[in-house]
Protein backbone atom coordinates (compact mmCIF):
# COMPACT_ATOMS: atom_id res chain seq x y z
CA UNK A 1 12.22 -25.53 -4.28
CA UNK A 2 11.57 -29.02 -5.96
CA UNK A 3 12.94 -29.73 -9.24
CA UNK A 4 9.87 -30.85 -10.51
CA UNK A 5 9.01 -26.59 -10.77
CA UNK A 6 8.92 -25.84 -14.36
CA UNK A 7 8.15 -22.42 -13.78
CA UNK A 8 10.24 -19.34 -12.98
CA UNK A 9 8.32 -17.50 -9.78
CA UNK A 10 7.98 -13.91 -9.23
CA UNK A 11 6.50 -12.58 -6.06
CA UNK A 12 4.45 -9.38 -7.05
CA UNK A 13 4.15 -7.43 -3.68
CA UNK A 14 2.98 -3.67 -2.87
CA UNK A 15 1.53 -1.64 -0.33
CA UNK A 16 -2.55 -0.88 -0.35
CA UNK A 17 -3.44 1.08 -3.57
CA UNK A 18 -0.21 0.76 -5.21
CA UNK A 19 -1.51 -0.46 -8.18
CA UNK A 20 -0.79 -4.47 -7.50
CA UNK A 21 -3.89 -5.44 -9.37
CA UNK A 22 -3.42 -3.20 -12.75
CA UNK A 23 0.39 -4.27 -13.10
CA UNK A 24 -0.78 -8.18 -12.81
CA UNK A 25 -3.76 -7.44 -15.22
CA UNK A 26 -0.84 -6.16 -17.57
CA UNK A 27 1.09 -9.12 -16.89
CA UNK A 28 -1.84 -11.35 -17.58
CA UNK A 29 -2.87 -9.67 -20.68
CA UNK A 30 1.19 -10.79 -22.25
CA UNK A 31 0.37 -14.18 -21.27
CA UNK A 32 2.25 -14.64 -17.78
CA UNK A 33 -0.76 -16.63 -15.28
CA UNK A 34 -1.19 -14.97 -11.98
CA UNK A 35 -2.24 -17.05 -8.93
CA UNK A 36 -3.38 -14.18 -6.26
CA UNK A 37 -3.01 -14.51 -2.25
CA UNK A 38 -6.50 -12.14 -1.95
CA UNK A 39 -8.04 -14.87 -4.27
CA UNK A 40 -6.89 -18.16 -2.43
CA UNK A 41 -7.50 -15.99 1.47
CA UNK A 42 -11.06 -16.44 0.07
CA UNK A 43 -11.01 -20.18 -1.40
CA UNK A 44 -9.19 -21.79 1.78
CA UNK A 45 -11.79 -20.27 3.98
CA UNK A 46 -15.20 -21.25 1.41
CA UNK A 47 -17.96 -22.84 2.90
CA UNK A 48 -17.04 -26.29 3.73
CA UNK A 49 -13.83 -25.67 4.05
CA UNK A 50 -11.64 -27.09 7.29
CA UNK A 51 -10.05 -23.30 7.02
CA UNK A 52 -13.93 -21.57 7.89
CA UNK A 53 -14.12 -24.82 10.07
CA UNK A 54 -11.25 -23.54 12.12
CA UNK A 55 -12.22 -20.30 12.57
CA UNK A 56 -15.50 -20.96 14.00
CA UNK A 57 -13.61 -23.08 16.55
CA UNK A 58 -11.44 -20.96 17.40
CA UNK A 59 -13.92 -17.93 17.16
CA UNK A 60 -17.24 -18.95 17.82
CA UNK A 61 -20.52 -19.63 15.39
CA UNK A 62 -20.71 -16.06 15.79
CA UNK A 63 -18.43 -14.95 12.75
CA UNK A 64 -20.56 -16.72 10.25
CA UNK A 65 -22.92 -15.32 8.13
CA UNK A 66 -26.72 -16.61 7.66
CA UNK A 67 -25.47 -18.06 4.19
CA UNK A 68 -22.69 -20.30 5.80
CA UNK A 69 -20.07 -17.96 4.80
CA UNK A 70 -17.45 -15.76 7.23
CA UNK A 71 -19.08 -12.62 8.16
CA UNK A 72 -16.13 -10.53 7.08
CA UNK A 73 -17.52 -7.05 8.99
CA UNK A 74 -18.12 -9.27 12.31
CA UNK A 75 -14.28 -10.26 12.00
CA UNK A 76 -12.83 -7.40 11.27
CA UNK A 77 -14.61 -5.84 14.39
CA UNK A 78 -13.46 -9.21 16.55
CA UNK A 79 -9.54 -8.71 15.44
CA UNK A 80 -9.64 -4.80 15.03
CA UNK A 81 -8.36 -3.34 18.56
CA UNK A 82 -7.21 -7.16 19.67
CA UNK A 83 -3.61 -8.04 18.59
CA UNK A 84 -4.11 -11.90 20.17
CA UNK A 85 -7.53 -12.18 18.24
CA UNK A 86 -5.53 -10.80 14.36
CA UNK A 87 -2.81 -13.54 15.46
CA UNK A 88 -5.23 -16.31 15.52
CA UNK A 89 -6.68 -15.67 12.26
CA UNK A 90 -3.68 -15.26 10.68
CA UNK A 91 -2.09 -18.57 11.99
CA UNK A 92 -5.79 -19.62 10.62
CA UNK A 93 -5.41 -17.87 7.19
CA UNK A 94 -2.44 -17.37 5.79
CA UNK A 95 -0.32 -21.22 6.04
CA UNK A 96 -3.17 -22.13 3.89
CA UNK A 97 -2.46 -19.28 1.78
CA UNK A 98 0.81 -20.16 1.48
CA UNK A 99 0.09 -23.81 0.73
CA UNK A 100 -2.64 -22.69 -1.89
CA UNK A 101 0.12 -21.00 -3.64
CA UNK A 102 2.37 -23.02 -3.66
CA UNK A 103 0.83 -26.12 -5.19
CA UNK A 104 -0.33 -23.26 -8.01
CA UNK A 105 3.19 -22.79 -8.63
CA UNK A 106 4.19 -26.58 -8.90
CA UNK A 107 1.65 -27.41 -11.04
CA UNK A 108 2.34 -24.35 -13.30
CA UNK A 109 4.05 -24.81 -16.91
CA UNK A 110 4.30 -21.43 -18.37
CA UNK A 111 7.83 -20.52 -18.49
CA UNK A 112 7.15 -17.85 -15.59
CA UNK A 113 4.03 -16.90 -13.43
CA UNK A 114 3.30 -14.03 -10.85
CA UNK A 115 2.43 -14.71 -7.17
CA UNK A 116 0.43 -11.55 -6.06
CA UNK A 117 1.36 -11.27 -2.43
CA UNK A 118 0.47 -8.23 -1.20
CA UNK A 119 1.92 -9.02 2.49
CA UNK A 120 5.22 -10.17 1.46
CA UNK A 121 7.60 -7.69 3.01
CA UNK A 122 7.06 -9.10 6.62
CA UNK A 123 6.17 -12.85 5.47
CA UNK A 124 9.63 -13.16 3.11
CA UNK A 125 11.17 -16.10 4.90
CA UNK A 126 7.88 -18.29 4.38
CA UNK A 127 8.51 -17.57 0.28
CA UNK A 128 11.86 -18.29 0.07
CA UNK A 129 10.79 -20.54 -2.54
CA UNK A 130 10.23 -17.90 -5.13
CA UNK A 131 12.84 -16.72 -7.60
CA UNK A 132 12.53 -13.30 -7.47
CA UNK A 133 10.18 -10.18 -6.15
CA UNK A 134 8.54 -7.71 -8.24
CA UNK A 135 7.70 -4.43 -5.77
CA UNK A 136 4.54 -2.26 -7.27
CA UNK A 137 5.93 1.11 -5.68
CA UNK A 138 4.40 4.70 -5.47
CA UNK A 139 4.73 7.43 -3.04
CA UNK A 140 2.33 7.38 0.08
CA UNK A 141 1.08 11.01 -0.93
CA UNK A 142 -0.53 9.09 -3.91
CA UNK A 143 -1.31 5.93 -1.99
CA UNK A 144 -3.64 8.01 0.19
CA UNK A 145 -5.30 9.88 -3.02
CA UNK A 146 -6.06 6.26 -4.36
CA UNK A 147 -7.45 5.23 -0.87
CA UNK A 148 -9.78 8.08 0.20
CA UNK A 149 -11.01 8.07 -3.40
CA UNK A 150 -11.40 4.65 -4.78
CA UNK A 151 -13.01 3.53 -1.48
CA UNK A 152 -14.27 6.75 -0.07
CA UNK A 153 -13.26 6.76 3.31
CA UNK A 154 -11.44 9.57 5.17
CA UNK A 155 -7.31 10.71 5.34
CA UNK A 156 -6.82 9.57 9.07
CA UNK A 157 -8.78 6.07 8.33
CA UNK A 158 -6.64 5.82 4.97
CA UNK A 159 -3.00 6.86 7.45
CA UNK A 160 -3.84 4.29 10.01
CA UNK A 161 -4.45 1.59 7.06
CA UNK A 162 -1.07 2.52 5.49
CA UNK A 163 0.83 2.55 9.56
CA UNK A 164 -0.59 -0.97 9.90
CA UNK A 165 1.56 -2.22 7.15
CA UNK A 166 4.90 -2.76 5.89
CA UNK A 167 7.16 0.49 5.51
CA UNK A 168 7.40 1.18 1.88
CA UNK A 169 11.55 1.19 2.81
CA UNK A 170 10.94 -2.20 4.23
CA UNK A 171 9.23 -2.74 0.52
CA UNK A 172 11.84 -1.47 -1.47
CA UNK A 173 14.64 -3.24 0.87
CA UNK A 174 13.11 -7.00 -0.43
CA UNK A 175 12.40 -6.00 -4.17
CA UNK A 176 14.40 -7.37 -7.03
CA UNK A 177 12.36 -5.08 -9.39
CA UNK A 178 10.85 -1.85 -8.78
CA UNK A 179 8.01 -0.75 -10.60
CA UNK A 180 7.31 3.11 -10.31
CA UNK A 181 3.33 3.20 -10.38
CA UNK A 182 2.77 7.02 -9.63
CA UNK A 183 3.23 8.06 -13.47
CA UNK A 184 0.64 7.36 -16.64
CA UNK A 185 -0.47 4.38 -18.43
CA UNK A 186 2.16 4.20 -21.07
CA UNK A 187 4.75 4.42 -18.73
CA UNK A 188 3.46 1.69 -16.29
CA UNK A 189 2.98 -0.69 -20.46
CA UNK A 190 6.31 -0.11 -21.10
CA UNK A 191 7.67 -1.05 -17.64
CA UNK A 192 5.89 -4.06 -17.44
CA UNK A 193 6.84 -5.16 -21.06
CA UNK A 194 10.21 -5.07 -20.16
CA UNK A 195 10.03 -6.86 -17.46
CA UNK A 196 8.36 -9.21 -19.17
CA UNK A 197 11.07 -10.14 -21.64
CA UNK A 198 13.48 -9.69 -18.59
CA UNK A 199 11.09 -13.24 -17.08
CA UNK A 200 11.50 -14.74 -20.18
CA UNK A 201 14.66 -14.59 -20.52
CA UNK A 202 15.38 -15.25 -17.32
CA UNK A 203 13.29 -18.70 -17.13
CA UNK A 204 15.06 -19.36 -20.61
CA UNK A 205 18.80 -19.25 -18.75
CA UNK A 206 18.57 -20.81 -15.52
């Protein structure tokens, strides 16, 4: 990593419904910035964009939207049950992601900063920039629970969305830091608080 990186980087990563997204919210609220990969997958493909450019070359007019935007549902139907068609988009979608991310982090001054990246666990040796990795971990049981009730779909649709990612031992195998997200609120305060002077101190001694 250059030297002109003020900033000590922590890769946040977890599986779907983990609790990613509350943990950095946490971590924002103490002051640390958070630069998400679900926020710049949107950005480098925005209207305009040569990201949206190169998917409707390499997909046809067909996955836009009337508005000039992707047409997300179309997509996800075009790379569902086509491993060759996923591929493509993500040799689209996620070098841009990674670039997007990384000029975030070289142009960041806090003395640490989160880089949500839920995907990390089979996309580690494209990161090997970051300092350290944060894994947001709970038990599949209560991934599922979160899944079939914060977005109301059924247990085998929930299974096959868990399958089609990283194991959670594959998770816990790249993690520096292990967050336990299946307990309460005050539990999941405290663990990020100390983690948070654990950054600090950290940036402060290297």
């Amino acid at each position: 990593m250059s030297a002109a990186v003020h900033s000590y980087l922590v890769a946040l990563t977890g599986g779907v419904a983990s609790g990613k997204s509350t943990v950095a919210e946490r971590f924002a609220a103490l002051g640390a910035p958070v630069h998400d990969a679900d926020v710049a997958a949107r950005e480098v493909i925005a209207p305009g964009s040569e990201g949206l450019a190169a998917l409707v070359a390499a997909f046809g007019p067909g996955v836009l939207a009337a508005d000039g935007t992707l047409d997300r549902a179309a997509m996800r139907q075009r790379i569902f049950a086509d491993a060759t068609a996923r591929a493509t988009l993500e040799g689209i979608i996620h070098p841009r992601v990674r670039a997007w991310l990384h000029e975030r982090a070289l142009a960041e001054t806090a003395p640490y900063c989160l880089l949500a990246i839920p995907l990390l666990a089979r996309n580690l040796d494209h990161y090997r920039w970051v300092d350290r990795v944060l894994l947001v971990d709970a038990p599949e049981t209560t991934q599922l629970d979160r899944l079939t009730q914060r977005d109301g779909i059924g247990l085998p649709l929930a299974q096959r969305m868990l399958a089609q990612q990283a194991s959670r031992a594959e998770r816990r195998a790249i993690a520096d830091d292990v967050i336990d997200n299946s307990s309460d609120a005050a539990a999941l305060d405290a663990a990020v608080a100390a983690l948070h002077r654990r950054y600090l101190a950290l940036a402060a001694n290297r």
